[in-house]
Protein backbone atom coordinates (compact mmCIF):
# COMPACT_ATOMS: atom_id res chain seq x y z
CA UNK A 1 0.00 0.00 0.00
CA UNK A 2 2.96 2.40 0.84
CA UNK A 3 6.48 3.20 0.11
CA UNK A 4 8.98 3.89 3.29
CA UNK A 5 10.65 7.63 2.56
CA UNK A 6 13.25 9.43 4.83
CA UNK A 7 11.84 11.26 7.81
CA UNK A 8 9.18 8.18 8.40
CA UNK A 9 6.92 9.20 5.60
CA UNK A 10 5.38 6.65 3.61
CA UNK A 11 4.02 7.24 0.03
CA UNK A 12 0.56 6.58 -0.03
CA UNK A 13 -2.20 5.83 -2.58
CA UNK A 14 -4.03 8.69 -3.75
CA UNK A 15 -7.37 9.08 -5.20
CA UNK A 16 -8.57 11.73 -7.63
CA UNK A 17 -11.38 12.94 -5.32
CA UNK A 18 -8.97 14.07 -2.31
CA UNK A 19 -7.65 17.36 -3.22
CA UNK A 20 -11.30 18.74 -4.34
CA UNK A 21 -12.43 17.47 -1.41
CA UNK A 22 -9.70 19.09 0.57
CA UNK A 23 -10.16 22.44 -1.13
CA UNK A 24 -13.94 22.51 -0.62
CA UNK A 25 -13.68 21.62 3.49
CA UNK A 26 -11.23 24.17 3.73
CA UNK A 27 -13.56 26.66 2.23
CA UNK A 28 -16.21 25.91 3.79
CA UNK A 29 -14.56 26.02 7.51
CA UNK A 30 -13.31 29.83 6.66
CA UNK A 31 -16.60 31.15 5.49
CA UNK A 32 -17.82 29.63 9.16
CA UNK A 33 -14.92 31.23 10.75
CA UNK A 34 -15.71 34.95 8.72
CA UNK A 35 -19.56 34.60 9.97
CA UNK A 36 -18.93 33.48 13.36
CA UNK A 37 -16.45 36.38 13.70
CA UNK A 38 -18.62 39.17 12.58
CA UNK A 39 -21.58 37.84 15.00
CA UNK A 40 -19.25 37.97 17.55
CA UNK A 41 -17.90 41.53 16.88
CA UNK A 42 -21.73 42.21 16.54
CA UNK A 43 -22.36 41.02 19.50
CA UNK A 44 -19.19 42.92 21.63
CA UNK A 45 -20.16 46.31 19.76
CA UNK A 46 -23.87 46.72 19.71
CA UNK A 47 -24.73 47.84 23.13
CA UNK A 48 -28.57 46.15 22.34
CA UNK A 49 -26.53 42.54 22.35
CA UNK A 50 -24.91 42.95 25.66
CA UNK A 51 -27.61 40.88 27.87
CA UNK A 52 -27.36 37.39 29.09
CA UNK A 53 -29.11 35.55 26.32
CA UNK A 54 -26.69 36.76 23.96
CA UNK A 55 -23.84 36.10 26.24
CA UNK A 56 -24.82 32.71 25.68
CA UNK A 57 -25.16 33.36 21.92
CA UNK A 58 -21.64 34.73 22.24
CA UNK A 59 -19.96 31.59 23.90
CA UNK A 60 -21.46 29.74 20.81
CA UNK A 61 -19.88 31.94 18.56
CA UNK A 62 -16.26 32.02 20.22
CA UNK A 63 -16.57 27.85 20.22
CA UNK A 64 -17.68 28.12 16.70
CA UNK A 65 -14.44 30.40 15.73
CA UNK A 66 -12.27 27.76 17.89
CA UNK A 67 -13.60 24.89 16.28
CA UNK A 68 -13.26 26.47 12.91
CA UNK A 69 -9.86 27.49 13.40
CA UNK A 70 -8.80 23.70 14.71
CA UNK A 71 -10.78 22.38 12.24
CA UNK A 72 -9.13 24.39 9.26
CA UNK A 73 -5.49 23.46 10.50
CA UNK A 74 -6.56 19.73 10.34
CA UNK A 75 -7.90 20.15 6.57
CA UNK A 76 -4.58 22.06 5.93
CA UNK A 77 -2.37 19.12 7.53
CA UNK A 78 -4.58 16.68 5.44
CA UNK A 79 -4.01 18.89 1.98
CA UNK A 80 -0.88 19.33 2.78
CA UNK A 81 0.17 15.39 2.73
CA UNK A 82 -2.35 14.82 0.27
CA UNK A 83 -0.64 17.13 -1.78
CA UNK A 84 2.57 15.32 -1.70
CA UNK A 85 1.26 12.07 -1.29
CA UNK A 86 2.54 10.91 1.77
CA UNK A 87 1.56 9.82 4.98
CA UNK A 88 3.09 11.77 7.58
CA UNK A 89 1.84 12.38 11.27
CA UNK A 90 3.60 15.71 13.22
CA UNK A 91 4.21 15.99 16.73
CA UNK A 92 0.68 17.98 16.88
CA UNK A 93 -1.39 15.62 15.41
CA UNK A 94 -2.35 13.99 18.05
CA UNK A 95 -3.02 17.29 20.32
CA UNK A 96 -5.51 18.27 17.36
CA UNK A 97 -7.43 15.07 17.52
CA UNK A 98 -7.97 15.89 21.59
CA UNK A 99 -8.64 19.27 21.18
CA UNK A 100 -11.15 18.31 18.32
CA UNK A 101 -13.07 16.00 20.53
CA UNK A 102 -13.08 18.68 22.85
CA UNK A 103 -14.15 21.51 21.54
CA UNK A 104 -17.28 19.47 19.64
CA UNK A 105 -18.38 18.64 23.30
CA UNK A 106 -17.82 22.96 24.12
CA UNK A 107 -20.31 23.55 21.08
CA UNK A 108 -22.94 21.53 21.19
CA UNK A 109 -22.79 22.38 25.20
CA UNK A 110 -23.08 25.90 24.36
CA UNK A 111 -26.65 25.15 22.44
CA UNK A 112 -27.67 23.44 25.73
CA UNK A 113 -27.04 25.95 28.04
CA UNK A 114 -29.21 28.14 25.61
CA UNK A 115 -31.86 26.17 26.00
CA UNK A 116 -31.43 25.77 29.68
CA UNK A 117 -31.65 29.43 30.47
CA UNK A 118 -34.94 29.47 28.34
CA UNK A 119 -36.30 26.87 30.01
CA UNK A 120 -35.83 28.11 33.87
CA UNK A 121 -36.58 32.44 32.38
CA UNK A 122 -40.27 30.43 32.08
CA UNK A 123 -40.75 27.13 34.12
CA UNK A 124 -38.74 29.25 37.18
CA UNK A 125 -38.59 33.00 36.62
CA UNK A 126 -38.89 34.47 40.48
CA UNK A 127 -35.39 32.69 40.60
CA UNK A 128 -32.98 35.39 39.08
CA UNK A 129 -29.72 34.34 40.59
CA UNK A 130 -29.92 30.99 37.82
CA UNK A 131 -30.59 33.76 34.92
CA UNK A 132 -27.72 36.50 36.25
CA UNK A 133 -24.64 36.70 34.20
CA UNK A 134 -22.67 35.65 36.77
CA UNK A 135 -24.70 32.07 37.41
CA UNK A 136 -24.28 31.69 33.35
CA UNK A 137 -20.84 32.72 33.23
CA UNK A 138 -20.15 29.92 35.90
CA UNK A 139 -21.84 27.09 33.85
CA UNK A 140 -19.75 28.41 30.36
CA UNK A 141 -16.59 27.96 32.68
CA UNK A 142 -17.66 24.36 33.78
CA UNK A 143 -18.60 23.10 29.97
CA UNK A 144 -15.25 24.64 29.08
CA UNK A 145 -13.35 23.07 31.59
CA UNK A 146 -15.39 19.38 30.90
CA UNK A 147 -14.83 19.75 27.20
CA UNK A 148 -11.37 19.96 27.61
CA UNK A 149 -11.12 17.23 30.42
CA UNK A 150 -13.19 14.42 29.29
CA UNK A 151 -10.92 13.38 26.14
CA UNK A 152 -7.46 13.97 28.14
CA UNK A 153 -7.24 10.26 28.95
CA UNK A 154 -7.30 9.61 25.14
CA UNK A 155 -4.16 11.75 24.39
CA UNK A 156 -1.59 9.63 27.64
CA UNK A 157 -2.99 6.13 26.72
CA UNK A 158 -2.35 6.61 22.57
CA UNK A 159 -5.51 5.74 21.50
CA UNK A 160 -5.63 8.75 19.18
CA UNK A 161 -3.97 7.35 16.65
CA UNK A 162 -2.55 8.30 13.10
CA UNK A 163 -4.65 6.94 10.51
CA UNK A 164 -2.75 6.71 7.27
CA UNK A 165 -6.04 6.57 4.70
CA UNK A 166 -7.51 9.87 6.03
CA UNK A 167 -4.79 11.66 7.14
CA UNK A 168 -6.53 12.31 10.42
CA UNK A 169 -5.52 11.57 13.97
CA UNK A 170 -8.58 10.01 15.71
CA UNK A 171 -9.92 7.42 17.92
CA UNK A 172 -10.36 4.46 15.54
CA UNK A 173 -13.82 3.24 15.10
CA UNK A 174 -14.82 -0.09 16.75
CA UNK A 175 -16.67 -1.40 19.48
CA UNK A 176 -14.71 0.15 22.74
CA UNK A 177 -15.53 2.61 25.67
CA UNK A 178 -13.67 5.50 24.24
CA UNK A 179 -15.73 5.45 21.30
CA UNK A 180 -18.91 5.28 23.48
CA UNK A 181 -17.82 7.74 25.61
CA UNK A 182 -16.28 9.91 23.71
CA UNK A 183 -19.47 9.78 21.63
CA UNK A 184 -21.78 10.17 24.93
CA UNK A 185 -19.79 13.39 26.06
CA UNK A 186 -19.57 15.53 22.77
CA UNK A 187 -22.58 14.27 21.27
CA UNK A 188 -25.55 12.44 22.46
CA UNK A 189 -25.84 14.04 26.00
CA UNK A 190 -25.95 17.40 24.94
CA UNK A 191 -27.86 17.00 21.82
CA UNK A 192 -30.72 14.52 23.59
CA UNK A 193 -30.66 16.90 26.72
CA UNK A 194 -31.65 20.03 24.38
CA UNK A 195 -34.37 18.20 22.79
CA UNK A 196 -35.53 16.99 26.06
CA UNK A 197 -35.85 20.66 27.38
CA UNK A 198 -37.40 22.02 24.21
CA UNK A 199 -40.25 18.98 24.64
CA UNK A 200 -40.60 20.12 28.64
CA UNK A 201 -40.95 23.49 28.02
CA UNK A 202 -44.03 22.37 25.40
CA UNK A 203 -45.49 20.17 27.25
CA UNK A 204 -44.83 23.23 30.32
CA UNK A 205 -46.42 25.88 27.86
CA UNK A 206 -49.35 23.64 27.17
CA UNK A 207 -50.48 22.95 30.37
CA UNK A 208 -50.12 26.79 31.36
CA UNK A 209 -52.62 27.69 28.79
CA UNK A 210 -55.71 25.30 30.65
CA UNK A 211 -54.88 27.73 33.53
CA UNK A 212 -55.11 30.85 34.24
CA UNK A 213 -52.06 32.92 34.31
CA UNK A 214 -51.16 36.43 33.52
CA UNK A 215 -51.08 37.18 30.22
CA UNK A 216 -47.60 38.99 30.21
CA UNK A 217 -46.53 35.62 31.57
CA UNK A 218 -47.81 33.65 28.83
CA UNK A 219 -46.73 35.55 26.18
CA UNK A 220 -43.05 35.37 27.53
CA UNK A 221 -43.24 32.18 27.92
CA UNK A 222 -44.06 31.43 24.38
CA UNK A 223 -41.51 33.88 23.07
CA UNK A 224 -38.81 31.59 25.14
CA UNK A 225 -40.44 28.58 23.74
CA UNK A 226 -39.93 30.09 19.57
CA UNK A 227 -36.36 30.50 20.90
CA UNK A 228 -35.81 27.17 21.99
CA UNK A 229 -37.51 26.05 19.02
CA UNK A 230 -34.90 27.30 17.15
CA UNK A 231 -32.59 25.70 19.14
CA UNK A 232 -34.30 22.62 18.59
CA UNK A 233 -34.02 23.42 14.60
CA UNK A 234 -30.27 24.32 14.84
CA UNK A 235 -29.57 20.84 16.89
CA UNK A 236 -31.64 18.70 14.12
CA UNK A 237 -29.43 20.25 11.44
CA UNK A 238 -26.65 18.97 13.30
CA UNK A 239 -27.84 15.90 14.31
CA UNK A 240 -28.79 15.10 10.41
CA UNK A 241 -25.37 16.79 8.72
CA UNK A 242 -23.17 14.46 11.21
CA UNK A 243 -25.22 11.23 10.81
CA UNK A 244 -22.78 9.39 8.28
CA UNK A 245 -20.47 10.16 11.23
CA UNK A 246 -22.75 8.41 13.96
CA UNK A 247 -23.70 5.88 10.88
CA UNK A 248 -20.01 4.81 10.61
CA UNK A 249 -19.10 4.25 14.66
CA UNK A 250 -22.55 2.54 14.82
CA UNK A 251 -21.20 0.32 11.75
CA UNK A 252 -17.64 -0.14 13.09
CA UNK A 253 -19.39 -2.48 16.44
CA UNK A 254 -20.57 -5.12 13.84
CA UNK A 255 -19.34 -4.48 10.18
CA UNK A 256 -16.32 -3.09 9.03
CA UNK A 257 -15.85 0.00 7.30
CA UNK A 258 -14.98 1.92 4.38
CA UNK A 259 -11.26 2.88 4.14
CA UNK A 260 -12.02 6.24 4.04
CA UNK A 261 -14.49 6.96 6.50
CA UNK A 262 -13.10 9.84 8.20
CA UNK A 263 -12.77 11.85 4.94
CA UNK A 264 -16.50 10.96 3.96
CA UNK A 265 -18.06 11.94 7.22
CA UNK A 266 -15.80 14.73 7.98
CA UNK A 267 -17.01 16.47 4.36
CA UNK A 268 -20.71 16.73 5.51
CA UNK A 269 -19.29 18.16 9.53
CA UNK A 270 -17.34 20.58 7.85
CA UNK A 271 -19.87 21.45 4.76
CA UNK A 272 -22.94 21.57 7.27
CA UNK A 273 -20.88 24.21 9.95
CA UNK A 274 -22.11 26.99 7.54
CA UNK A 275 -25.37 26.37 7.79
CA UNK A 276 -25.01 25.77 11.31
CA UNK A 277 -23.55 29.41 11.38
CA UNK A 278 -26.01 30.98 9.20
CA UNK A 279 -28.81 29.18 11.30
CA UNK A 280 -27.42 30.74 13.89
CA UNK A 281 -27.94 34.57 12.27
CA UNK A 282 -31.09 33.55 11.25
CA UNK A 283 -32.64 32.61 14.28
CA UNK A 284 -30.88 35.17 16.46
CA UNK A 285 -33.35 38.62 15.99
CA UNK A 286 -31.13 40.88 18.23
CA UNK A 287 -28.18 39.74 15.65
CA UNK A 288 -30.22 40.20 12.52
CA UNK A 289 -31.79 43.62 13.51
CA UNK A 290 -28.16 45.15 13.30
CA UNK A 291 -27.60 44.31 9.92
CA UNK A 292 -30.26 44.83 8.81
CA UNK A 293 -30.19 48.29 9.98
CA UNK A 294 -26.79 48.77 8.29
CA UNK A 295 -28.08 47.12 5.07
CA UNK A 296 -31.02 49.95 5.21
CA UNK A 297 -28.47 52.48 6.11
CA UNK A 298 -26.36 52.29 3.34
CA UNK A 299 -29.29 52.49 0.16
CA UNK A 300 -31.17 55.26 2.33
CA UNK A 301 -27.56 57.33 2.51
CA UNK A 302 -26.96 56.66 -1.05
CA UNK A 303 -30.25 57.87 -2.48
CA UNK A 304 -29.93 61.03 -0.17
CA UNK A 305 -26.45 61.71 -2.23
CA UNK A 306 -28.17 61.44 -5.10
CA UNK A 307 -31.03 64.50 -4.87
């Protein structure tokens, strides 16, 4: 399969379909980068954004610029030997597998605490010190400091290995308790404990309206409910875009699996991170009304200059 070179690199085969491939993930992780930056720049300048929702809309951003950056040097270290055809695994590559598994956890965290702080703003709202800045601030530290715990054990025992097909340093796929609890920590607990709250607070909502409440109350409780709705949306799109990744470890207990299974899943994680981005914008009104108040700005200056 490979030739031995100085330096232990090998030669490796090469298909036709890597360096497009390469090209387009690395694309696609900068124009996720761009976005995520000028939300967060948004949200640091526009005095509307500084409240504690959008703190937490913030800490998504800043893990979504951290991921992208990791992500992008992986995609360059891939290009790079793909480029030259070798196989060739740095002193880092190992450190950006960890950090990788790491900072996945951080994001989809960030979504969950989101949804978290909607859900006790209705279900508990007399109890302020859970929705102060500082409370928040406490819980980003903690998914933070878990995110970058959890996987630790993965970088002293060498299981994130070097795999020569995809140019990636991962946990290899098979049946094992790393896999399941790597998977458990950055994926399936925070993803299945958003859509749990988002199906609460329904069920929550529901019952409030056979009673009577205040109105005021009602009405910001199903304003918190459209937000975490849009949670909800944002954490489908993620859970769909990164199924042939949950598809191949689910395969790898039973089957085996295609050579290049890293490369294959990875394309739709990195692909899908603009949406996830633009999803983001989209479902974020204190973020949107900014731009779109520049956007008017600029034709209403220019057809003043003109008469």
């Amino acid at each position: 399969m490979s030739r031995v070179l100085g330096n232990n690199s090998l030669i490796t085969n090469f298909e036709s379909w890597f360096i497009p491939i390469d090209i387009l993930t690395i694309v696609c992780i900068l124009l996720s980068v761009i976005l995520a930056m000028i939300l967060l720049l948004i949200i640091i300048f526009d005095k509307t954004c500084h409240t504690v929702p959008m703190m937490l809309v913030a800490n998504s951003c800043f893990a979504g610029i951290v991921f992208g950056f990791l992500i992008f040097s992986i995609r360059l270290f891939t290009l790079e030997n793909d480029l030259r055809r070798i196989a060739y695994k740095d002193f880092l590559c190992s450190f950006r597998g960890y950090f990788g598994y790491g900072i996945c956890s951080i994001q989809n965290c960030s979504y969950l605490l989101q949804s978290i702080y909607r859900f006790v703003s209705v279900v508990y709202p007399t109890r302020l010190f859970y929705q102060s800045a500082r409370f928040q601030l406490f819980l980003i530290c903690l998914t933070w400091i878990f995110g970058f715990l959890y996987p630790i054990a993965f970088l002293f025992t060498g299981e994130i290995v070097y795999n020569v097909d995809n140019q990636i340093c991962q946990l290899a796929l098979q049946l094992s308790f790393s896999i399941i609890y790597m998977a458990s920590c950055a994926y399936i607990i925070p993803v299945s404990m958003t859509m749990f709250i988002y199906l609460k607070l329904v069920r929550y909502i529901h019952q409030m309206s056979k009673h009577v409440v205040p109105m005021n109350r009602l009405l910001r409780a199903q304003r918190e409910l459209k937000m975490v709705r849009r949670l909800f949306i944002l954490v489908t799109i993620l859970f769909i875009l990164c199924f042939p990744y949950a598809m191949f470890i689910f395969m790898s207990f039973f089957w085996s699996i295609p050579k290049y299974h890293f490369r294959i899943s990875y394309v739709f994680i990195d692909v899908s991170y603009v949406f996830v981005i633009i999803a983001l914008l989209q479902f974020t009104d204190p973020l949107k009304t900014p731009i779109l108040r520049r956007i008017n700005r600029r034709p209403n200056m220019a057809v003043a200059t003109m008469t």
